[in-house]
C-alpha atoms as a PDB file:
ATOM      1  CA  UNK A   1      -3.067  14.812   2.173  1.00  0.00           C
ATOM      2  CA  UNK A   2      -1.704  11.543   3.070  1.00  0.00           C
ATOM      3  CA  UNK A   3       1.138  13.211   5.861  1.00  0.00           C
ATOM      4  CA  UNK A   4       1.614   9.860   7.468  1.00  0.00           C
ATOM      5  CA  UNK A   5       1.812   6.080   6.450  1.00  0.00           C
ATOM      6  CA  UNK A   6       2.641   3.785   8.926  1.00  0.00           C
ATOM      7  CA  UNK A   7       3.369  -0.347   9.073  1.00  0.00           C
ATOM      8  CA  UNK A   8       2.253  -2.107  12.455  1.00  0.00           C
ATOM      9  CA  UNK A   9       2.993  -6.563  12.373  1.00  0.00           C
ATOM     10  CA  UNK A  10       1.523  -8.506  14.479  1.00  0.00           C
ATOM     11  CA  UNK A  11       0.979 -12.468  14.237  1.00  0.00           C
ATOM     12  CA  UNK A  12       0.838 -12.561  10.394  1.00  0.00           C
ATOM     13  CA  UNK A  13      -1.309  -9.175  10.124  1.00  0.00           C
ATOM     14  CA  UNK A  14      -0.120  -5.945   8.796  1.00  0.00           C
ATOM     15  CA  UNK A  15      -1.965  -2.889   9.896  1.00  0.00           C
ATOM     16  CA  UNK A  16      -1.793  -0.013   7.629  1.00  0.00           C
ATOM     17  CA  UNK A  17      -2.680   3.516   8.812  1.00  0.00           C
ATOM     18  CA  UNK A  18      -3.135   6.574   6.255  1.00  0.00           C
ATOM     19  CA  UNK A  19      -3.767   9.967   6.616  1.00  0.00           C
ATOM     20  CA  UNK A  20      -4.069  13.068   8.870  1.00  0.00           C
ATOM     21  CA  UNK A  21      -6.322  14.155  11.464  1.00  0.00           C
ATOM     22  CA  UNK A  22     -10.068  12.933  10.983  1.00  0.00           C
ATOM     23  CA  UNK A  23      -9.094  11.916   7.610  1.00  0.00           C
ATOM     24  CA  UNK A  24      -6.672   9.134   9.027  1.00  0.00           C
ATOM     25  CA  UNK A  25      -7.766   5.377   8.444  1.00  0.00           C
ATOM     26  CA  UNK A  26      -6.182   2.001   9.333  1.00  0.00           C
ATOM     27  CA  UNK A  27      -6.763  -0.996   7.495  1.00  0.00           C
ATOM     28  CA  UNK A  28      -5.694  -4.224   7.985  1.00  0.00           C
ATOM     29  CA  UNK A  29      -4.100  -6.774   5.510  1.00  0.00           C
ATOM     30  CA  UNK A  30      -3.702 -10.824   6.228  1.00  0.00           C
ATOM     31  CA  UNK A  31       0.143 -12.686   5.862  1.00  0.00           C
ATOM     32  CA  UNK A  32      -1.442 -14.985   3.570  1.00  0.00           C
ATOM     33  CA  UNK A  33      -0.291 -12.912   0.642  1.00  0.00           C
ATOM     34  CA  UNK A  34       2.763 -10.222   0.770  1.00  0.00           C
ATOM     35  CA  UNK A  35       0.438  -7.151   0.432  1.00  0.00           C
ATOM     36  CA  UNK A  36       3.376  -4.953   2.029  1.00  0.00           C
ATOM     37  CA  UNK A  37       5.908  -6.417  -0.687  1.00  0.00           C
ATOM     38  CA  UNK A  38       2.867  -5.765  -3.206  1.00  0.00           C
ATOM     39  CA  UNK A  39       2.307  -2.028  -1.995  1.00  0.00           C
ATOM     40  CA  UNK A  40       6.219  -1.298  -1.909  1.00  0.00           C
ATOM     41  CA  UNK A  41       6.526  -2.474  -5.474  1.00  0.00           C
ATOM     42  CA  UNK A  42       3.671  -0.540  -6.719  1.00  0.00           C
ATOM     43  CA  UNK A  43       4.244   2.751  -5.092  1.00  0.00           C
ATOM     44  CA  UNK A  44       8.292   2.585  -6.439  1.00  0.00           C
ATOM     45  CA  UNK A  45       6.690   1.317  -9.894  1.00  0.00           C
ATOM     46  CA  UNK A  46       4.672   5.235  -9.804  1.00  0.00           C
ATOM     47  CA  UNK A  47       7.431   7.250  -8.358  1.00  0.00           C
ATOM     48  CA  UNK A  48       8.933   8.403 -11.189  1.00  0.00           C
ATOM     49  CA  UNK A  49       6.719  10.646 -14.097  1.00  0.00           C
ATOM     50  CA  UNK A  50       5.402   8.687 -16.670  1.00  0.00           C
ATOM     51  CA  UNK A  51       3.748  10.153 -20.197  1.00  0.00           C
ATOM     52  CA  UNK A  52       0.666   8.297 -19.979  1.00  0.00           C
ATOM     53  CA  UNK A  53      -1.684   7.266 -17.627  1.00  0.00           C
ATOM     54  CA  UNK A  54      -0.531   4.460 -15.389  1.00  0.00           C
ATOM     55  CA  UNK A  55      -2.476   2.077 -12.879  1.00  0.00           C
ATOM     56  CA  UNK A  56      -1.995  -0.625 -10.193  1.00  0.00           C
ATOM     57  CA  UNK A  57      -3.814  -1.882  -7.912  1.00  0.00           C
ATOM     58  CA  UNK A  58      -2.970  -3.451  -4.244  1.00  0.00           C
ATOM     59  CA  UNK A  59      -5.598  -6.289  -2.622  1.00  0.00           C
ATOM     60  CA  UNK A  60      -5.351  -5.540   1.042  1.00  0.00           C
ATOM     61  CA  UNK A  61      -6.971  -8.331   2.195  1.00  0.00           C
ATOM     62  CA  UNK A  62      -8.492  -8.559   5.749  1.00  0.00           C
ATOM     63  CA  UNK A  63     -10.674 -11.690   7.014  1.00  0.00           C
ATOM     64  CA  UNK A  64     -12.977 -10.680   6.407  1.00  0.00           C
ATOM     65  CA  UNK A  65     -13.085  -8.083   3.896  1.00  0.00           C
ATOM     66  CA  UNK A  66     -10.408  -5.822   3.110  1.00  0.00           C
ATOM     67  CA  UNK A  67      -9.854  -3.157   0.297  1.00  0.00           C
ATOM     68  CA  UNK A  68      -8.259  -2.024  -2.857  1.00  0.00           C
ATOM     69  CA  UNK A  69      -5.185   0.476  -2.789  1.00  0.00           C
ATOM     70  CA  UNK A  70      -5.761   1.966  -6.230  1.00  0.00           C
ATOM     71  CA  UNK A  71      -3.174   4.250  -7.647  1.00  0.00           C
ATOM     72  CA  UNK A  72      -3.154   6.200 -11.027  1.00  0.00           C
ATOM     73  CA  UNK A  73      -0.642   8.903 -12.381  1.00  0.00           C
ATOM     74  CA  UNK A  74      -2.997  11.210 -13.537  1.00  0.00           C
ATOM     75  CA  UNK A  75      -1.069  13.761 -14.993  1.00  0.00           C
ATOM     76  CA  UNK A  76       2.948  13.578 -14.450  1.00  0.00           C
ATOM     77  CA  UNK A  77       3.502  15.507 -11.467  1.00  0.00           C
ATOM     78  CA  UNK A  78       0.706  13.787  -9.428  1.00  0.00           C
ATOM     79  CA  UNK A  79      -0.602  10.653  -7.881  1.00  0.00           C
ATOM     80  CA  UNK A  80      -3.784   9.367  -7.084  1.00  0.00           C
ATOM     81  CA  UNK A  81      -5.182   6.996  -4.561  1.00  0.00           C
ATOM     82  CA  UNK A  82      -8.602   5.376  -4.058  1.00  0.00           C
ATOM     83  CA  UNK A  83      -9.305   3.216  -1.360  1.00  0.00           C
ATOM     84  CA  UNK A  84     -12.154   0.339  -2.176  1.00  0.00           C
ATOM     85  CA  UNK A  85     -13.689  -1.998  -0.348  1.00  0.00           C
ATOM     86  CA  UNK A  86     -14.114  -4.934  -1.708  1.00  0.00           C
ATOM     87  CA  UNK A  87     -17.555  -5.932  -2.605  1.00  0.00           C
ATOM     88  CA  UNK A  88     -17.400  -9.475  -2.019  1.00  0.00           C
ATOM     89  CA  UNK A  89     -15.966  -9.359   1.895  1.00  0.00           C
ATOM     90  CA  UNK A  90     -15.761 -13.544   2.059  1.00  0.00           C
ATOM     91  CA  UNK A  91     -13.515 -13.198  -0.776  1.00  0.00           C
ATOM     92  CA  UNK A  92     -10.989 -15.317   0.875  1.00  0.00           C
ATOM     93  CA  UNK A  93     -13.287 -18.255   0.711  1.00  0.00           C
ATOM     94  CA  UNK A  94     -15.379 -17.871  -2.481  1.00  0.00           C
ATOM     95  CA  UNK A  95     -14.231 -20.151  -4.878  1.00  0.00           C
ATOM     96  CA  UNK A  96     -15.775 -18.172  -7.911  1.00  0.00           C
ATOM     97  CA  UNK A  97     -14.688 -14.423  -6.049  1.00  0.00           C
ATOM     98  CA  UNK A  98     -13.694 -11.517  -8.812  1.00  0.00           C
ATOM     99  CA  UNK A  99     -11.830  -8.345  -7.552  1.00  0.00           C
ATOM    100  CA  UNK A 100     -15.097  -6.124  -7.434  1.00  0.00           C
ATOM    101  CA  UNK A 101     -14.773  -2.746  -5.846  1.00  0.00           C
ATOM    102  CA  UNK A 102     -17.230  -1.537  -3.099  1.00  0.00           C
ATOM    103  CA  UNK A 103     -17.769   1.944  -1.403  1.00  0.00           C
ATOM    104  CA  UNK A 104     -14.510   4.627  -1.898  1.00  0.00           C
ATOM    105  CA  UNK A 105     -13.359   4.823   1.769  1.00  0.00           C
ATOM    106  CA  UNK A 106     -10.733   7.218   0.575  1.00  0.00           C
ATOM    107  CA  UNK A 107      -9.395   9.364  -2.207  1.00  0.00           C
ATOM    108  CA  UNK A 108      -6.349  11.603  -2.662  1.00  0.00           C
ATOM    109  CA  UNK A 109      -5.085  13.188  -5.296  1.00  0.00           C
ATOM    110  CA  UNK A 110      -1.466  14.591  -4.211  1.00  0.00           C
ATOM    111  CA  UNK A 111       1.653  15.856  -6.017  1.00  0.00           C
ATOM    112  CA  UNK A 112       3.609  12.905  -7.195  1.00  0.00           C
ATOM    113  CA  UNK A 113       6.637  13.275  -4.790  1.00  0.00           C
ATOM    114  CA  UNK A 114       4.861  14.105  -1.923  1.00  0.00           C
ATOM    115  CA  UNK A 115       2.775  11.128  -1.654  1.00  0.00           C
ATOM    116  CA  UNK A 116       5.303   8.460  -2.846  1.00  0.00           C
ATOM    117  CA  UNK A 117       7.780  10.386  -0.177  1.00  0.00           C
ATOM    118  CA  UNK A 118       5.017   9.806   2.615  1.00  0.00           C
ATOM    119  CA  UNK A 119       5.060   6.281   1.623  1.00  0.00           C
ATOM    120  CA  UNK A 120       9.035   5.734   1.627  1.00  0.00           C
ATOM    121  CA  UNK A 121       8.783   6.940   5.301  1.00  0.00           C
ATOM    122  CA  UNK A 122       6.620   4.251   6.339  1.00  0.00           C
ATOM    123  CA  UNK A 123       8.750   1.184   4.515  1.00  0.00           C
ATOM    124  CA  UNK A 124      12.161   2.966   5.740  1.00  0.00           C
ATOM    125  CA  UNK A 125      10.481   2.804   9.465  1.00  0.00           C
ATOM    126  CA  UNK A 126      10.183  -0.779   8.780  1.00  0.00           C
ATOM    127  CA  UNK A 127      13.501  -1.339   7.419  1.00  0.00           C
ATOM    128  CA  UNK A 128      14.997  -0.066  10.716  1.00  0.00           C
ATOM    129  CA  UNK A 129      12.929  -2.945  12.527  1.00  0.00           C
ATOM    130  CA  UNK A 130      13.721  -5.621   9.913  1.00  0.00           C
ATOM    131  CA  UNK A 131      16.085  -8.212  11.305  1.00  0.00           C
ATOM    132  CA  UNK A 132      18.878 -10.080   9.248  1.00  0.00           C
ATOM    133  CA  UNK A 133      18.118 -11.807   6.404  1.00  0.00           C
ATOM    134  CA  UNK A 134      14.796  -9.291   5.601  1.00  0.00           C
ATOM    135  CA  UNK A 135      12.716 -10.569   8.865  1.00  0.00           C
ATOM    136  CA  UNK A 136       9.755  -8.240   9.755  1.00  0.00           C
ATOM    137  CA  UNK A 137       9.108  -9.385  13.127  1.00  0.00           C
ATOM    138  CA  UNK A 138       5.198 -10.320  13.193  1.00  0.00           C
ATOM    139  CA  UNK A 139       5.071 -10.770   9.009  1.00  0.00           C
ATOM    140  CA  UNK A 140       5.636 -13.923   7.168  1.00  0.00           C
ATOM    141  CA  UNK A 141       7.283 -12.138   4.301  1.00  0.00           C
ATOM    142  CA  UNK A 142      10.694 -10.625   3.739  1.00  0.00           C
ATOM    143  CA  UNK A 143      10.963  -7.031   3.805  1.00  0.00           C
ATOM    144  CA  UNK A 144      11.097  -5.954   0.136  1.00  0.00           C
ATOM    145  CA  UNK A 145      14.452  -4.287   0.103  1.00  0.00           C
ATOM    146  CA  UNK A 146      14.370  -4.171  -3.740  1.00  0.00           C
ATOM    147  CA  UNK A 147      10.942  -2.292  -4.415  1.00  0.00           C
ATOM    148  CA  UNK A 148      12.239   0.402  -1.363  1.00  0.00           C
ATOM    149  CA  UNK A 149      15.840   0.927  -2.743  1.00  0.00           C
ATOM    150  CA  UNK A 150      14.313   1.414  -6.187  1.00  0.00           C
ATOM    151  CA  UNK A 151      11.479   4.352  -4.569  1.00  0.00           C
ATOM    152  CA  UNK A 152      14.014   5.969  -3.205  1.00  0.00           C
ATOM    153  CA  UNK A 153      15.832   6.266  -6.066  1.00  0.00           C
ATOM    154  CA  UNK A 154      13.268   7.396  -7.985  1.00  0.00           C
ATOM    155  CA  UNK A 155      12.545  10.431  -5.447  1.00  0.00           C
ATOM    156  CA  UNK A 156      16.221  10.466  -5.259  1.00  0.00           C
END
């Protein structure tokens, strides 16, 4: 199960870390898109139960490299998250680059709450760092206050 998500900035770079014991992973994420404003909204967009089957997808995007956060809502109580790599690992510079998945480097299946809750941690850790007007010290992005306040209503 995915007990722990943390956030570490650093000159434009986000590093994300997943996971428990041997299964925990880090992957790192460039500031030249907002893939922590992009993972925020997605995870509150899957909080709450949904009748049918929902998707979305997070480019993590390293130089070089980087991977896919994939998350589905399998069945209402649950959530499910692949990690790709992506296929194509100069993405950043092809000019004719499509979001092709590589090798799974991880896959949970977890009940809904507990993996969304797990998440909320990791952005409300953040949020204690974030400086006034939404600055994440080492991130070129505002924090995304909205996508947060919204999962944790949804787990409210």
């Amino acid at each position: 199960m995915t007990d722990d998500v943390t956030f570490e900035f650093r000159s434009a770079w986000c590093r994300l870390t997943m996971g428990s014991g041997p299964q925990r992973q880090t992957f790192h994420a460039t500031g030249l898109n907002d893939a922590f404003g992009d993972l925020a909204q997605a995870v509150a967009s899957l909080a709450r139960p949904r009748p049918v089957v929902e998707l979305q997808s997070v480019l993590w995007g390293d130089e070089p490299g980087g991977v896919f956060l994939d998350f589905a809502s399998p069945v209402a109580d649950h959530l499910a998250l692949v990690v790709h790599a992506v296929a194509i690992r100069t993405w950043i510079t092809a000019p004719d680059w499509t979001p092709e998945r590589g090798e799974v480097l991880l896959r949970q299946v977890a009940p809904r709450h507990e993996l969304a809750s797990a998440f909320l941690r990791g952005f409300e850790t953040v949020s204690a760092a974030t400086k006034p007007g939404g600055i994440i010290p080492g991130w070129p992005h505002p924090f995304p206050d909205t996508a947060v306040t919204e999962l944790r209503r949804a787990l409210g």
